[in-house]
PDB file of N, CA and C in Angstrom:
ATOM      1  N   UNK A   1      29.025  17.486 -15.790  1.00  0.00           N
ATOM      2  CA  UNK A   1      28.445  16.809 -14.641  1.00  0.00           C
ATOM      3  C   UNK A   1      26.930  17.004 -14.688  1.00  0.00           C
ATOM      4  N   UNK A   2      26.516  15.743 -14.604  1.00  0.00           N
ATOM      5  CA  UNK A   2      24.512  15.715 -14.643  1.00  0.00           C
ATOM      6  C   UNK A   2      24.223  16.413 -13.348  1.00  0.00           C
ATOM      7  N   UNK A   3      23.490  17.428 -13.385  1.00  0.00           N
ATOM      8  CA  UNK A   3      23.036  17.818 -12.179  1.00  0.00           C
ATOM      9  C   UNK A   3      21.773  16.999 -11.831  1.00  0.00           C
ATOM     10  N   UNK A   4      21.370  16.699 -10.356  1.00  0.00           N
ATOM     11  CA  UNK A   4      19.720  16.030  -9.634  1.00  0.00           C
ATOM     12  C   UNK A   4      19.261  17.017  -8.841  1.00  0.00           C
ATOM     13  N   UNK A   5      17.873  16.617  -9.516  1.00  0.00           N
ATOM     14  CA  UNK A   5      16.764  17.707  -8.902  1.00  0.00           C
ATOM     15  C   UNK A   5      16.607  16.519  -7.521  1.00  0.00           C
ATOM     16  N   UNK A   6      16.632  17.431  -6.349  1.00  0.00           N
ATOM     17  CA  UNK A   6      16.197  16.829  -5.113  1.00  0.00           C
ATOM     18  C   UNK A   6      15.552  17.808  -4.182  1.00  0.00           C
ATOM     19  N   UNK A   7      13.856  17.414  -4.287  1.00  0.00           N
ATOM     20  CA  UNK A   7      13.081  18.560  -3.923  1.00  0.00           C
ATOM     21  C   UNK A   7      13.130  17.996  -1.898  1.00  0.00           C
ATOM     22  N   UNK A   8      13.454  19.534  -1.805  1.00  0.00           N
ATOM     23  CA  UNK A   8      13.530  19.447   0.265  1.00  0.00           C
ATOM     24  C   UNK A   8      11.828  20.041   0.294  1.00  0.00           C
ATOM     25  N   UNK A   9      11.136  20.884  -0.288  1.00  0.00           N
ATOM     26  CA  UNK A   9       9.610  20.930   0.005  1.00  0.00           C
ATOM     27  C   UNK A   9       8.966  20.606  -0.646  1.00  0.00           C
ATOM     28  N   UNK A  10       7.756  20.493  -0.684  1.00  0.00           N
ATOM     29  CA  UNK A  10       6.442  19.978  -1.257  1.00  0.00           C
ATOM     30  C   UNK A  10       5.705  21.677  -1.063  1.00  0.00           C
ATOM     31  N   UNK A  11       4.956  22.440  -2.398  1.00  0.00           N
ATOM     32  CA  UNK A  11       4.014  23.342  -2.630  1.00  0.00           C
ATOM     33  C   UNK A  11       2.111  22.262  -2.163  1.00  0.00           C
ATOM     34  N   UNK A  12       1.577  23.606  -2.034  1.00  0.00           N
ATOM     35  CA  UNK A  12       0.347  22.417  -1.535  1.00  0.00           C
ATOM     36  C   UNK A  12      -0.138  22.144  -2.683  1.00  0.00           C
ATOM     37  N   UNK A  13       0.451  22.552  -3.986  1.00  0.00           N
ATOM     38  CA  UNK A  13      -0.014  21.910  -5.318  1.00  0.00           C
ATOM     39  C   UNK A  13       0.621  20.694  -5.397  1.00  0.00           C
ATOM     40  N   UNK A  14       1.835  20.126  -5.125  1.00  0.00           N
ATOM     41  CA  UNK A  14       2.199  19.454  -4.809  1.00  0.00           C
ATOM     42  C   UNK A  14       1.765  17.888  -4.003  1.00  0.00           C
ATOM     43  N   UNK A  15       1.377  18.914  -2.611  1.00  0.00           N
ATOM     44  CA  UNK A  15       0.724  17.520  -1.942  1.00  0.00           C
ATOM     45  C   UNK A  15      -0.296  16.854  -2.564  1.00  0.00           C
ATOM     46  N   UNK A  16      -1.145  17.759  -2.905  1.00  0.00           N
ATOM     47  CA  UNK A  16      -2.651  17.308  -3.889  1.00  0.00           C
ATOM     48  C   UNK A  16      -2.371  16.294  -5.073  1.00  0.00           C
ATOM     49  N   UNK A  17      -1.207  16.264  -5.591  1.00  0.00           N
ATOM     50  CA  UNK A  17      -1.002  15.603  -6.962  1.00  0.00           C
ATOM     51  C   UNK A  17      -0.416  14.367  -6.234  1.00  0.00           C
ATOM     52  N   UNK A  18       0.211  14.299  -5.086  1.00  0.00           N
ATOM     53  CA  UNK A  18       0.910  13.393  -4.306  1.00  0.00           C
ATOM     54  C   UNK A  18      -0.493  12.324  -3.387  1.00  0.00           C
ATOM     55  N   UNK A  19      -1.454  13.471  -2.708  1.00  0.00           N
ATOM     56  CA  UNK A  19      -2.203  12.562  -2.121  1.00  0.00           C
ATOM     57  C   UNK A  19      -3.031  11.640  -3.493  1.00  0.00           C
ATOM     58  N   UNK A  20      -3.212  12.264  -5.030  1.00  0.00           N
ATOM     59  CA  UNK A  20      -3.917  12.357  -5.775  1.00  0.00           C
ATOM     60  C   UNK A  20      -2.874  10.302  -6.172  1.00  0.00           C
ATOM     61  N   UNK A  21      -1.570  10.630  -6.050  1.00  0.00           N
ATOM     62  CA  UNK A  21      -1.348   9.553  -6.907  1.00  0.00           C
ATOM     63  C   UNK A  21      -1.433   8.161  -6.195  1.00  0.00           C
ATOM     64  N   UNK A  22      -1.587   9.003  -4.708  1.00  0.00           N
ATOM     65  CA  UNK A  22      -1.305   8.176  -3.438  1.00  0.00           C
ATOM     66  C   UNK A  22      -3.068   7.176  -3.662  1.00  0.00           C
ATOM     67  N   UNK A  23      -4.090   7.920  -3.440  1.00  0.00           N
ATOM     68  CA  UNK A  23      -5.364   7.744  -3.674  1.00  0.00           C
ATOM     69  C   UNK A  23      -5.658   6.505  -4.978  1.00  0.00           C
ATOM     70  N   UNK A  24      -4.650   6.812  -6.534  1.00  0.00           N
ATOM     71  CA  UNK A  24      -5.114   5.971  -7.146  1.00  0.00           C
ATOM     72  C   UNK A  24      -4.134   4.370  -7.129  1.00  0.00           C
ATOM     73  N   UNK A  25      -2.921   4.526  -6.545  1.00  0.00           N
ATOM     74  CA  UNK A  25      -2.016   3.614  -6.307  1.00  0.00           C
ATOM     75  C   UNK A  25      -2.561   3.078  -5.309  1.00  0.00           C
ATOM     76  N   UNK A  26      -3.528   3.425  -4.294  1.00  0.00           N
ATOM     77  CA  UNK A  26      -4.256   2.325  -3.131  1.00  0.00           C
ATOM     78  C   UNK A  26      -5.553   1.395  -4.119  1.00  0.00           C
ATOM     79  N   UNK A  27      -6.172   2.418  -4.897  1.00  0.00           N
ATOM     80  CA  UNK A  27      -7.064   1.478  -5.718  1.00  0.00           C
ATOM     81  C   UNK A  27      -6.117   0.448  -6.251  1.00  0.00           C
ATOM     82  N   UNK A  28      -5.378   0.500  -7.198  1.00  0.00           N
ATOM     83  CA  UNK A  28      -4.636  -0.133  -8.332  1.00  0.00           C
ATOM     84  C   UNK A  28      -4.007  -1.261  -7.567  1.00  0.00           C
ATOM     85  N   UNK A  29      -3.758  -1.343  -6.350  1.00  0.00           N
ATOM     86  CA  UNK A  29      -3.303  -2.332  -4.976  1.00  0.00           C
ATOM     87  C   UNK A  29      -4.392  -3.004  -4.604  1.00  0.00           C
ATOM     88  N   UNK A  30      -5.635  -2.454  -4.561  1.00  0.00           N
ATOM     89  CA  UNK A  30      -6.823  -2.254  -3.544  1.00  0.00           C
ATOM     90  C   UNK A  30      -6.526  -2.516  -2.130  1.00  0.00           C
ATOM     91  N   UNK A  31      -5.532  -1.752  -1.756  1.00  0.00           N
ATOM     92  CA  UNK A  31      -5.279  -1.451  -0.402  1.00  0.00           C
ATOM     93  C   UNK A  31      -6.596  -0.323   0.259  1.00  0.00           C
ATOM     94  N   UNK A  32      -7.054  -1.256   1.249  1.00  0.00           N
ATOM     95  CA  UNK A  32      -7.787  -0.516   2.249  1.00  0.00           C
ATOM     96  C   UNK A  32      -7.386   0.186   3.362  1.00  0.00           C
ATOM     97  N   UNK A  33      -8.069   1.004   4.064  1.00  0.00           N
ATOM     98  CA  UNK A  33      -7.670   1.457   4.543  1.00  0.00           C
ATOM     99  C   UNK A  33      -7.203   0.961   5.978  1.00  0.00           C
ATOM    100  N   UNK A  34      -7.534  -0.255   6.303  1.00  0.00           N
ATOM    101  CA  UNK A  34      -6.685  -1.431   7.561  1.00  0.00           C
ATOM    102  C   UNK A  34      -5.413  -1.832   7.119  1.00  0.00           C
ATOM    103  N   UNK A  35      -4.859  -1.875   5.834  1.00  0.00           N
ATOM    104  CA  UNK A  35      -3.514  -1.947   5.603  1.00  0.00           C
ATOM    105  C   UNK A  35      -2.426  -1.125   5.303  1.00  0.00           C
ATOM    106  N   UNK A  36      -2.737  -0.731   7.061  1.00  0.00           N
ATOM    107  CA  UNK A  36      -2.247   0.550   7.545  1.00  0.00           C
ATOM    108  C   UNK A  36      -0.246   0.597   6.762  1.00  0.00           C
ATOM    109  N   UNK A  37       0.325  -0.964   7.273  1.00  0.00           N
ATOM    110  CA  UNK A  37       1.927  -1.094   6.827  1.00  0.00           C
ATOM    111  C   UNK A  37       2.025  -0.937   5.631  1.00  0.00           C
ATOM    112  N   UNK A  38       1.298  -0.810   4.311  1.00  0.00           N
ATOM    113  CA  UNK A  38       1.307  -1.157   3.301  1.00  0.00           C
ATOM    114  C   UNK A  38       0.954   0.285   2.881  1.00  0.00           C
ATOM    115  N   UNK A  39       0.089   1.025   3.229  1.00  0.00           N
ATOM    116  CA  UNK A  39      -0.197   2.166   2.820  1.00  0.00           C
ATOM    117  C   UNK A  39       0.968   3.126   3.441  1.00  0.00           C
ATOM    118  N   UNK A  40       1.357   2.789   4.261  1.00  0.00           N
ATOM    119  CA  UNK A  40       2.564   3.927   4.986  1.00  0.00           C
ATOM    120  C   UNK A  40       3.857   3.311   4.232  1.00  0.00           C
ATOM    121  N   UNK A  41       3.800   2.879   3.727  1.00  0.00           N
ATOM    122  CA  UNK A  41       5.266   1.782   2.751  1.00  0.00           C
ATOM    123  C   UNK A  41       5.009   2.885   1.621  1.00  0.00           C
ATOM    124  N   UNK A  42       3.467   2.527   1.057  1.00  0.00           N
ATOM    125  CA  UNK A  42       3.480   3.419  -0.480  1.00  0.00           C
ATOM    126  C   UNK A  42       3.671   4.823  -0.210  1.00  0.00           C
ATOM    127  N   UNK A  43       3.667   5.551   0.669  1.00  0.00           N
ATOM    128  CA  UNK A  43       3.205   7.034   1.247  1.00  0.00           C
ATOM    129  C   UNK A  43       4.726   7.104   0.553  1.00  0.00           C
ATOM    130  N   UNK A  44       5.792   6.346   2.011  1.00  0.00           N
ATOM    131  CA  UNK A  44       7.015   6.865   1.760  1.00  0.00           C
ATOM    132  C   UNK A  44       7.577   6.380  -0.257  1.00  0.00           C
ATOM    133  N   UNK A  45       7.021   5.304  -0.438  1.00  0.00           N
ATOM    134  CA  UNK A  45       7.937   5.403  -1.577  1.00  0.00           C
ATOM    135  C   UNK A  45       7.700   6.829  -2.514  1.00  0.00           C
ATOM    136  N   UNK A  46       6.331   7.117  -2.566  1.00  0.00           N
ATOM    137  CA  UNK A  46       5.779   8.210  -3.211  1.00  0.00           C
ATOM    138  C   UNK A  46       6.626   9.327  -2.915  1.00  0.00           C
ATOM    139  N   UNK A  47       6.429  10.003  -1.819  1.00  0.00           N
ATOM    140  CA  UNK A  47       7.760  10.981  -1.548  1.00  0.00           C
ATOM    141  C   UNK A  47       9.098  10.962  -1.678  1.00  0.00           C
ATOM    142  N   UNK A  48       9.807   9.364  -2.070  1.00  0.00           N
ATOM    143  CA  UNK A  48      10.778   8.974  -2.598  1.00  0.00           C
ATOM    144  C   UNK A  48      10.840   9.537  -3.628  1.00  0.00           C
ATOM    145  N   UNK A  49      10.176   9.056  -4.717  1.00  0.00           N
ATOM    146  CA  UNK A  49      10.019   9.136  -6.061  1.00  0.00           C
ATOM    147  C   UNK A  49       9.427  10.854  -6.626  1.00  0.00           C
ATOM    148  N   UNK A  50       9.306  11.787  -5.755  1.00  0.00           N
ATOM    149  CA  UNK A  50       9.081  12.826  -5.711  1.00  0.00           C
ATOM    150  C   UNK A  50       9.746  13.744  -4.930  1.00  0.00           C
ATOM    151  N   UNK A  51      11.022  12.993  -4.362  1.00  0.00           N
ATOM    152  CA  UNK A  51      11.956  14.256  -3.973  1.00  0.00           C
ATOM    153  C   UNK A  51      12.524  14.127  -5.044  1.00  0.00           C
ATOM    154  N   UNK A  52      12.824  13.029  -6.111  1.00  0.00           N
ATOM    155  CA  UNK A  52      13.613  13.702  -7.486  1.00  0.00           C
ATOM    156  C   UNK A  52      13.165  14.241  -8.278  1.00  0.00           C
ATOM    157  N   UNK A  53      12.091  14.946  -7.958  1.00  0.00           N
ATOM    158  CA  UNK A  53      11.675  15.707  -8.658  1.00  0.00           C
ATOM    159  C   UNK A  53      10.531  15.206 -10.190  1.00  0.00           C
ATOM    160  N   UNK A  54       9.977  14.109  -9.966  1.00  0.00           N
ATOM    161  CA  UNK A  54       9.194  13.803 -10.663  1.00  0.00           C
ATOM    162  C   UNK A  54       7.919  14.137  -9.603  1.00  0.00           C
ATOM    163  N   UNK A  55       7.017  14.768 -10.687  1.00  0.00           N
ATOM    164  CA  UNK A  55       5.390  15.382 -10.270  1.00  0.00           C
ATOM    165  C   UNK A  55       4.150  15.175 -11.260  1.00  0.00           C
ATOM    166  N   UNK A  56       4.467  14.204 -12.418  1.00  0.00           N
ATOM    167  CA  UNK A  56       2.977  13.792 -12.793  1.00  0.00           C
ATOM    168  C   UNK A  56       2.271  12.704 -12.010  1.00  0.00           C
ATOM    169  N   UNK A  57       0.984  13.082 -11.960  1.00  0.00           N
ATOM    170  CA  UNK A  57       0.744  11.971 -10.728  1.00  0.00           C
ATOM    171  C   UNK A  57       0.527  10.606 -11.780  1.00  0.00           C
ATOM    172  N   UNK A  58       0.416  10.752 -13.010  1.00  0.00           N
ATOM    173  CA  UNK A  58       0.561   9.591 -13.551  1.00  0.00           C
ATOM    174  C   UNK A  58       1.269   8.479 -13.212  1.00  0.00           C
ATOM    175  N   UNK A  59       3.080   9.036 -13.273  1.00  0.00           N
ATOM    176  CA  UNK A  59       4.259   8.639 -13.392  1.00  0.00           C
ATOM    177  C   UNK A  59       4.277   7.880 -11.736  1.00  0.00           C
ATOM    178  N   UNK A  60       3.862   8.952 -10.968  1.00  0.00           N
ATOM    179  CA  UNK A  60       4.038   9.049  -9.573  1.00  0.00           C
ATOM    180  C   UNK A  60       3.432   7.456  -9.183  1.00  0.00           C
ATOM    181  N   UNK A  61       2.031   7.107  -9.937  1.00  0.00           N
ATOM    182  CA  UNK A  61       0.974   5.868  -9.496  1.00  0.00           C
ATOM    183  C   UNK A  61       1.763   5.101  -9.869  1.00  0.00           C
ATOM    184  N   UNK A  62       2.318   5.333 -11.224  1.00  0.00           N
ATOM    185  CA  UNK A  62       3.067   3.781 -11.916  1.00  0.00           C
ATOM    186  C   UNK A  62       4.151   3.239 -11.217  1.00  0.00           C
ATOM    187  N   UNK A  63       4.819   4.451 -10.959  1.00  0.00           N
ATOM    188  CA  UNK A  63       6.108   4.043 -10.117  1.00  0.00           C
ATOM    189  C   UNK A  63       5.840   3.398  -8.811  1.00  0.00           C
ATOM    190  N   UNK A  64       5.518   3.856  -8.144  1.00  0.00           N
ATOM    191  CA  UNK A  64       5.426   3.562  -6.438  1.00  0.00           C
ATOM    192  C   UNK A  64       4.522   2.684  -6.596  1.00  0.00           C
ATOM    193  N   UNK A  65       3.607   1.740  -7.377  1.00  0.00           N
ATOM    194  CA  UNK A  65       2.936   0.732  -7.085  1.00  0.00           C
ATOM    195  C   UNK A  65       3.886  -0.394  -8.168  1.00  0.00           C
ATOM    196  N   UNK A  66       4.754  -0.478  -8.987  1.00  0.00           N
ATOM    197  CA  UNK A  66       6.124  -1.018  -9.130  1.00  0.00           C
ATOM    198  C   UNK A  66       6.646  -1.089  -7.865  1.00  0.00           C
ATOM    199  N   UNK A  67       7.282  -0.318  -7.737  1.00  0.00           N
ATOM    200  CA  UNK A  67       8.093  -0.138  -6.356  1.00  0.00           C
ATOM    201  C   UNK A  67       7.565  -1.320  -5.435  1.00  0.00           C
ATOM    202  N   UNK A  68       6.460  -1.011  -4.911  1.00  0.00           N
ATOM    203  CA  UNK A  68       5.792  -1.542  -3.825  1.00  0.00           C
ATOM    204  C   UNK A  68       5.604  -3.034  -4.225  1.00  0.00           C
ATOM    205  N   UNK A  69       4.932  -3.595  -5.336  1.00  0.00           N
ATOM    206  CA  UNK A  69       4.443  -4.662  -5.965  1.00  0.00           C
ATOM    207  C   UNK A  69       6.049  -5.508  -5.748  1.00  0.00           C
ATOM    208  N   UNK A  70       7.286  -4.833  -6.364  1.00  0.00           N
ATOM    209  CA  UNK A  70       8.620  -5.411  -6.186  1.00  0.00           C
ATOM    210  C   UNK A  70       9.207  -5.065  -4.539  1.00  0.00           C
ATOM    211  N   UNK A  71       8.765  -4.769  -3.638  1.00  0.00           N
ATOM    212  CA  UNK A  71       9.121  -4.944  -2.486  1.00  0.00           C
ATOM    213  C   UNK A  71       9.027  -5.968  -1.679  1.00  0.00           C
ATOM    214  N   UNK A  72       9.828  -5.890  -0.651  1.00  0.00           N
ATOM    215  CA  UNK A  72       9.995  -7.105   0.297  1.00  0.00           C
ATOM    216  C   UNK A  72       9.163  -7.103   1.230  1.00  0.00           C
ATOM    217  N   UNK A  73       8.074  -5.869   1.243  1.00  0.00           N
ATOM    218  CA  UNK A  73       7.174  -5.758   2.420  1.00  0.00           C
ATOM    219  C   UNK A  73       6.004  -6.845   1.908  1.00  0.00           C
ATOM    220  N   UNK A  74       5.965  -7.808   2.995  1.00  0.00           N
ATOM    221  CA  UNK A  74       4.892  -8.939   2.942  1.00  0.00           C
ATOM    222  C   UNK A  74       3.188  -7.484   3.036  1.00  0.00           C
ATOM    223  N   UNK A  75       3.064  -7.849   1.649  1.00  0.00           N
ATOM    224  CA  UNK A  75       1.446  -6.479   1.950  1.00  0.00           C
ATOM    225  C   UNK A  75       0.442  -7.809   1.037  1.00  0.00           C
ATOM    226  N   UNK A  76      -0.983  -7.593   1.253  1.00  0.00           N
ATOM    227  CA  UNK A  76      -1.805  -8.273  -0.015  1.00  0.00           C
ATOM    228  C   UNK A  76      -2.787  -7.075   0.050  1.00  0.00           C
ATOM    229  N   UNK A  77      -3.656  -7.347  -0.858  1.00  0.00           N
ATOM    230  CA  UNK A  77      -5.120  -6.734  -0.915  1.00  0.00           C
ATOM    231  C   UNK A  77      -5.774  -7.073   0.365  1.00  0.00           C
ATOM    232  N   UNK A  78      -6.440  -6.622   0.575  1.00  0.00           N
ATOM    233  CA  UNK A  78      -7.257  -6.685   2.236  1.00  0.00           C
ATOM    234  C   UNK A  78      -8.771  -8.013   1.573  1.00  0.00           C
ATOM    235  N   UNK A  79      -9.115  -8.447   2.388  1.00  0.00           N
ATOM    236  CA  UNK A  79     -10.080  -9.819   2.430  1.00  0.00           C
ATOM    237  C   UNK A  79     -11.533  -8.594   2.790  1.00  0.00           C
ATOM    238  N   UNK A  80     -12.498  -8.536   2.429  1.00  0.00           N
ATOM    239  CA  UNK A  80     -13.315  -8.098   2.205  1.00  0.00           C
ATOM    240  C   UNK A  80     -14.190  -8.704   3.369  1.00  0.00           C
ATOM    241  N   UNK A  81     -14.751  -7.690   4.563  1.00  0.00           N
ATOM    242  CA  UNK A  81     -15.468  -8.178   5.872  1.00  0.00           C
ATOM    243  C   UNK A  81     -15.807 -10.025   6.033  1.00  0.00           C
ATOM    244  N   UNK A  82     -16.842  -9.776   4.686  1.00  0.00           N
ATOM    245  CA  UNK A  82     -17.844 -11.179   4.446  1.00  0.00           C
ATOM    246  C   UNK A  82     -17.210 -12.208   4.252  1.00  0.00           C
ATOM    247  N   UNK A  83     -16.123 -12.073   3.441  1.00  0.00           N
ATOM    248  CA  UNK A  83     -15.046 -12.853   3.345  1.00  0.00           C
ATOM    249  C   UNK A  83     -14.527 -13.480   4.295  1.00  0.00           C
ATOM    250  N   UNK A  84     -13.932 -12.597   5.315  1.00  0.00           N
ATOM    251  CA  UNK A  84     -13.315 -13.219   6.715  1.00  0.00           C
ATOM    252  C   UNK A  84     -14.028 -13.593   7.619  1.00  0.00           C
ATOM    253  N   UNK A  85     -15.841 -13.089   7.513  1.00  0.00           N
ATOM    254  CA  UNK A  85     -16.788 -14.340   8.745  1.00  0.00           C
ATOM    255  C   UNK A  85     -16.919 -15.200   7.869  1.00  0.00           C
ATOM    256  N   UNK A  86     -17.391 -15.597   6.406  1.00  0.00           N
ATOM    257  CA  UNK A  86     -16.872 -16.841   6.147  1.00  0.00           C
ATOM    258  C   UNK A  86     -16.005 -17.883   6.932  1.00  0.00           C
ATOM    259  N   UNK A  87     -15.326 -17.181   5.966  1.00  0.00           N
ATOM    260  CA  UNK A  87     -13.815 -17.815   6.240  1.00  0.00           C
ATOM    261  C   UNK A  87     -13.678 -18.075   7.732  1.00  0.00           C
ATOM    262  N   UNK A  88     -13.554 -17.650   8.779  1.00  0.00           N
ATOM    263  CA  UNK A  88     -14.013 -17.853  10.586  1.00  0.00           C
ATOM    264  C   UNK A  88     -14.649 -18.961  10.595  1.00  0.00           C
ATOM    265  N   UNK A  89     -16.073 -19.010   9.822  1.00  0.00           N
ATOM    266  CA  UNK A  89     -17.113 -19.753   9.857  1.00  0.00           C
ATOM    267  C   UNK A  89     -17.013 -21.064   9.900  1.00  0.00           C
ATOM    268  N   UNK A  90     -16.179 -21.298   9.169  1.00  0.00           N
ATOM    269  CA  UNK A  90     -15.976 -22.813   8.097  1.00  0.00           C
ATOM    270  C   UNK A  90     -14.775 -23.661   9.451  1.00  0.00           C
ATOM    271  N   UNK A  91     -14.534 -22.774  10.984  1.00  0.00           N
ATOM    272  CA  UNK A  91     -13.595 -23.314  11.371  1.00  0.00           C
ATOM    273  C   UNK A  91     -14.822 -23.807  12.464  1.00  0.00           C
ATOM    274  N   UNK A  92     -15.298 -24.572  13.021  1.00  0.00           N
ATOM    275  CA  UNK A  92     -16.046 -24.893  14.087  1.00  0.00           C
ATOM    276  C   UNK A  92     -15.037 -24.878  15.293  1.00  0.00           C
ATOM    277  N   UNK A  93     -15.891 -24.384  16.415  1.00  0.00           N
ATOM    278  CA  UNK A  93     -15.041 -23.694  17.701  1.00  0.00           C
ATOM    279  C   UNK A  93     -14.733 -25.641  18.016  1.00  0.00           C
ATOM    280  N   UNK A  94     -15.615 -26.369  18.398  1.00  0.00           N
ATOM    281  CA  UNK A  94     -15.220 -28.071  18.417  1.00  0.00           C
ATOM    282  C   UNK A  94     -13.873 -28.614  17.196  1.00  0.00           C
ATOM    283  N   UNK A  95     -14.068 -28.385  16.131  1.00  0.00           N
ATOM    284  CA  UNK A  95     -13.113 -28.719  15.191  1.00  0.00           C
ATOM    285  C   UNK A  95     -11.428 -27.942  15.810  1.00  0.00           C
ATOM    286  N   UNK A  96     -11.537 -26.874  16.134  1.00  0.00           N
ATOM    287  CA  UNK A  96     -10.971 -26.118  16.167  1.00  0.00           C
ATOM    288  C   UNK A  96      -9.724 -26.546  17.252  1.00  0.00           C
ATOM    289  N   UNK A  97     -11.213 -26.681  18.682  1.00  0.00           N
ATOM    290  CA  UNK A  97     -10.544 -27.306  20.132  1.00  0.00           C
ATOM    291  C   UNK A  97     -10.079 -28.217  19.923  1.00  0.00           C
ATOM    292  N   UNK A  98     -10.551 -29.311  19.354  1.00  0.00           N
ATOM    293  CA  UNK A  98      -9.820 -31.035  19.418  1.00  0.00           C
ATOM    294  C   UNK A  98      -8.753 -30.905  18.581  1.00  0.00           C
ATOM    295  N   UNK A  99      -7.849 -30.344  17.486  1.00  0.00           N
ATOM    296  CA  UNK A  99      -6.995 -29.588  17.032  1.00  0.00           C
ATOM    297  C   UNK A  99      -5.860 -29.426  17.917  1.00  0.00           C
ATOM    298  N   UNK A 100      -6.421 -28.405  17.951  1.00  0.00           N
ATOM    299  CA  UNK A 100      -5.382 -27.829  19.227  1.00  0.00           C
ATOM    300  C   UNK A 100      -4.604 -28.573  20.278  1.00  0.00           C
ATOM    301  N   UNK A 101      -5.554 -29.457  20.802  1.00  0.00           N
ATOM    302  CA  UNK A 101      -5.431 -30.634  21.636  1.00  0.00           C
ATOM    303  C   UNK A 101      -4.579 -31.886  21.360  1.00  0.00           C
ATOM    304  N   UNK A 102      -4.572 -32.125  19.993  1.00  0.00           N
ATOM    305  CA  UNK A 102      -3.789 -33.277  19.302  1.00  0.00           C
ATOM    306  C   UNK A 102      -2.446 -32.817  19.655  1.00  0.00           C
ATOM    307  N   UNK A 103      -1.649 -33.998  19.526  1.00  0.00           N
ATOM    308  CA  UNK A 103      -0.099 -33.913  19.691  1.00  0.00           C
ATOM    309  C   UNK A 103       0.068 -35.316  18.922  1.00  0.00           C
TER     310      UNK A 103
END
């Protein structure tokens, strides 16, 4: 019978390699820090993938941003400030109203 490693604590060497893989799996996403659902999605898969006992934070980034990338959680990269007053910009508050108004 295969025995499974299923870790119940985390050492604070541990967390460090965890926040460590957590840190480069938000780059590799470029999840900011406003995509609050998306970052608390990767948190838990990470501790998923590290109660079985896997701890390189290598393994840890590759996996849980798989994971996440193949999930059903609607997440994107975050739109960059300038981006979204653009983007606002291009809607005129008149364009916008008479819009609205149509039926």
């Amino acid at each position: 019978m295969a025995s499974t490693v299923h870790k119940s604590y985390f050492t604070d060497d541990d967390l460090a390699v965890l926040q460590e893989a957590f840190d480069l799996a938000c780059s590799d996403l470029h999840l900011s820090r406003v995509a609050v659902a998306a970052r608390e999605q990767l948190g838990v898969i990470l501790f998923q993938i590290a109660e079985s006992g896997e701890m390189d934070r290598g393994e840890l980034r590759r996996r849980a941003v798989e994971c996440l990338q193949a999930s059903t959680i609607v997440w994107q990269p975050e739109f960059h400030p300038a981006t979204l007053v653009s983007f606002a910009r291009s809607f005129s508050p008149g364009r916008i109203g008479h819009q609205a108004g149509r039926r």
